[in-house]
C-alpha atoms as a PDB file:
ATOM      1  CA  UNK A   1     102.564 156.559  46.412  1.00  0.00           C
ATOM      2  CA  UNK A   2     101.325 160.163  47.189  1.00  0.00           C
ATOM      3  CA  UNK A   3     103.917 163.087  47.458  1.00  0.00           C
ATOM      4  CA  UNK A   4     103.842 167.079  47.143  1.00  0.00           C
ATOM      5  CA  UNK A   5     105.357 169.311  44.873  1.00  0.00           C
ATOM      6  CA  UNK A   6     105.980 172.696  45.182  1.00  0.00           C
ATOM      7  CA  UNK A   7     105.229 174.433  41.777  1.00  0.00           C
ATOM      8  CA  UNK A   8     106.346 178.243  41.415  1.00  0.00           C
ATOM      9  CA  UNK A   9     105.070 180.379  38.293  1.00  0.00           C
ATOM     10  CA  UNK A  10     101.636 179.691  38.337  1.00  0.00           C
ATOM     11  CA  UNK A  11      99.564 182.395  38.184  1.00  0.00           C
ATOM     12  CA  UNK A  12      95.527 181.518  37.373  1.00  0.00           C
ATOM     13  CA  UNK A  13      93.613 178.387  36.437  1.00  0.00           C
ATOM     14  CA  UNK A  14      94.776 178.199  33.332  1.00  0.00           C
ATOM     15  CA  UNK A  15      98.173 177.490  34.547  1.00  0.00           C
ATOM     16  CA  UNK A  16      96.547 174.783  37.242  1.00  0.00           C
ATOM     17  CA  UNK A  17      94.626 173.040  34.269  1.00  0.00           C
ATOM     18  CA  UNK A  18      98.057 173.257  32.107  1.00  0.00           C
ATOM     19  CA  UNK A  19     100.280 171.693  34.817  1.00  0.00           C
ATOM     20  CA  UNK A  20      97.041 168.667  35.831  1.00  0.00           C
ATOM     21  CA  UNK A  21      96.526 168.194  32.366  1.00  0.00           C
ATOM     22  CA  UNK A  22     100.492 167.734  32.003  1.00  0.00           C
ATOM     23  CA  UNK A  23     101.004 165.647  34.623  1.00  0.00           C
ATOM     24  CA  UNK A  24      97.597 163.397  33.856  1.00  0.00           C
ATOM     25  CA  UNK A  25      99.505 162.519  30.586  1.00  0.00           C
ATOM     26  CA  UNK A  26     102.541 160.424  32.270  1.00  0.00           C
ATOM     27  CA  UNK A  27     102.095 156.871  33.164  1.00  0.00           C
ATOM     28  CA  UNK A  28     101.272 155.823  36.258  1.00  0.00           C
ATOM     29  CA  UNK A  29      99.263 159.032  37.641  1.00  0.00           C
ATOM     30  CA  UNK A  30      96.644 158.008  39.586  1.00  0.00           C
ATOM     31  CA  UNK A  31      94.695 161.648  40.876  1.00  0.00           C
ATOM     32  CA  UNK A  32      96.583 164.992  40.782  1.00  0.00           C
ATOM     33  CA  UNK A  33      95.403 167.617  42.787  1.00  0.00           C
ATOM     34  CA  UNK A  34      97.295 171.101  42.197  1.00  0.00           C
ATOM     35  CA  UNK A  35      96.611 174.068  44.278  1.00  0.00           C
ATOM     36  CA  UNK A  36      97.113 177.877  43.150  1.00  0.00           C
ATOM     37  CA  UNK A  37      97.090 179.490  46.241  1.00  0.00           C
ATOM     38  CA  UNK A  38      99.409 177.499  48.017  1.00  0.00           C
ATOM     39  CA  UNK A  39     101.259 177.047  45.310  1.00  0.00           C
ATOM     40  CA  UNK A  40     101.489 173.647  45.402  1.00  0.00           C
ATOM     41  CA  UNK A  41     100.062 170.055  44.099  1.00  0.00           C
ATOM     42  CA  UNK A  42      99.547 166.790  45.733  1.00  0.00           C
ATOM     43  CA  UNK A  43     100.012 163.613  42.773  1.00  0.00           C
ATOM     44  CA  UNK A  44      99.101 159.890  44.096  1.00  0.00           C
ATOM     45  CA  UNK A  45     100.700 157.746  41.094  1.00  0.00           C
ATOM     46  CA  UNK A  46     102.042 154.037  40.962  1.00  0.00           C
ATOM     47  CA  UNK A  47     105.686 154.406  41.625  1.00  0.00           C
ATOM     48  CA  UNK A  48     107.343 151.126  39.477  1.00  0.00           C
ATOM     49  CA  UNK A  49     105.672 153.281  36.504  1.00  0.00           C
ATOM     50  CA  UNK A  50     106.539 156.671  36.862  1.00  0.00           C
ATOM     51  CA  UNK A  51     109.463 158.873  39.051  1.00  0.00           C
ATOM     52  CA  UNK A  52     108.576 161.726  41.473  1.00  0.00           C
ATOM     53  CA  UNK A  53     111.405 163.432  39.242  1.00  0.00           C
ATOM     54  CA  UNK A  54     109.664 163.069  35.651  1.00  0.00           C
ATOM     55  CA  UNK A  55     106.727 164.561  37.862  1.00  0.00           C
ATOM     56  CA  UNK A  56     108.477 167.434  38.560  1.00  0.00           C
ATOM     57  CA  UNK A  57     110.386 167.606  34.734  1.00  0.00           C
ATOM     58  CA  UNK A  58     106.862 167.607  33.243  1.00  0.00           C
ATOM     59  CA  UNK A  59     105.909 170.526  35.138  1.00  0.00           C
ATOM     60  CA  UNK A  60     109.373 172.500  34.452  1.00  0.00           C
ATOM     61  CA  UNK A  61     108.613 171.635  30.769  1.00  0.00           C
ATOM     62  CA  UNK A  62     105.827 173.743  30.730  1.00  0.00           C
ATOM     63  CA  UNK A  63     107.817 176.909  32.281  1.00  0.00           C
ATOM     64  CA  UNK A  64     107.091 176.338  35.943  1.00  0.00           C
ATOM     65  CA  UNK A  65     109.140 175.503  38.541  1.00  0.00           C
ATOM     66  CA  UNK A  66     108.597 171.748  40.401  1.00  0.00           C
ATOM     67  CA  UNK A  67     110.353 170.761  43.511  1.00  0.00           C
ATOM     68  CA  UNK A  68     109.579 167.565  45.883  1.00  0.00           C
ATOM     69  CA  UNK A  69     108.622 168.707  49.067  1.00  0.00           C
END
């Protein structure tokens, strides 16, 4: 399954490689792809192994701000 999050709080790379890194670790993740400018990400991940939810509670975890789009 692919879907798109909306991530507020980022602010430079760093941020980008905190939240892919973060996301990389949960089970399931196939490719994430997060965007800065648009403040955004796109995550393609095997859905009987991981929630779009935990997706978006990894993210918050780290001080951002995750929403399904």
């Amino acid at each position: 399954m692919k879907q798109q999050f909306s991530i507020e709080g980022m602010s430079c790379n760093h941020c980008v490689a905190r939240v892919e890194e973060a996301v990389n670790a949960l089970p399931g993740i196939q490719k994430v792809k997060v965007n800065l400018k648009k403040s955004n990400g796109v995550v393609k991940f095997d859905e009987s192994q991981v929630q779009p939810e935990t997706i978006c509670q990894a993210i918050n975890d780290l001080g951002y701000k995750a929403e399904v789009i």
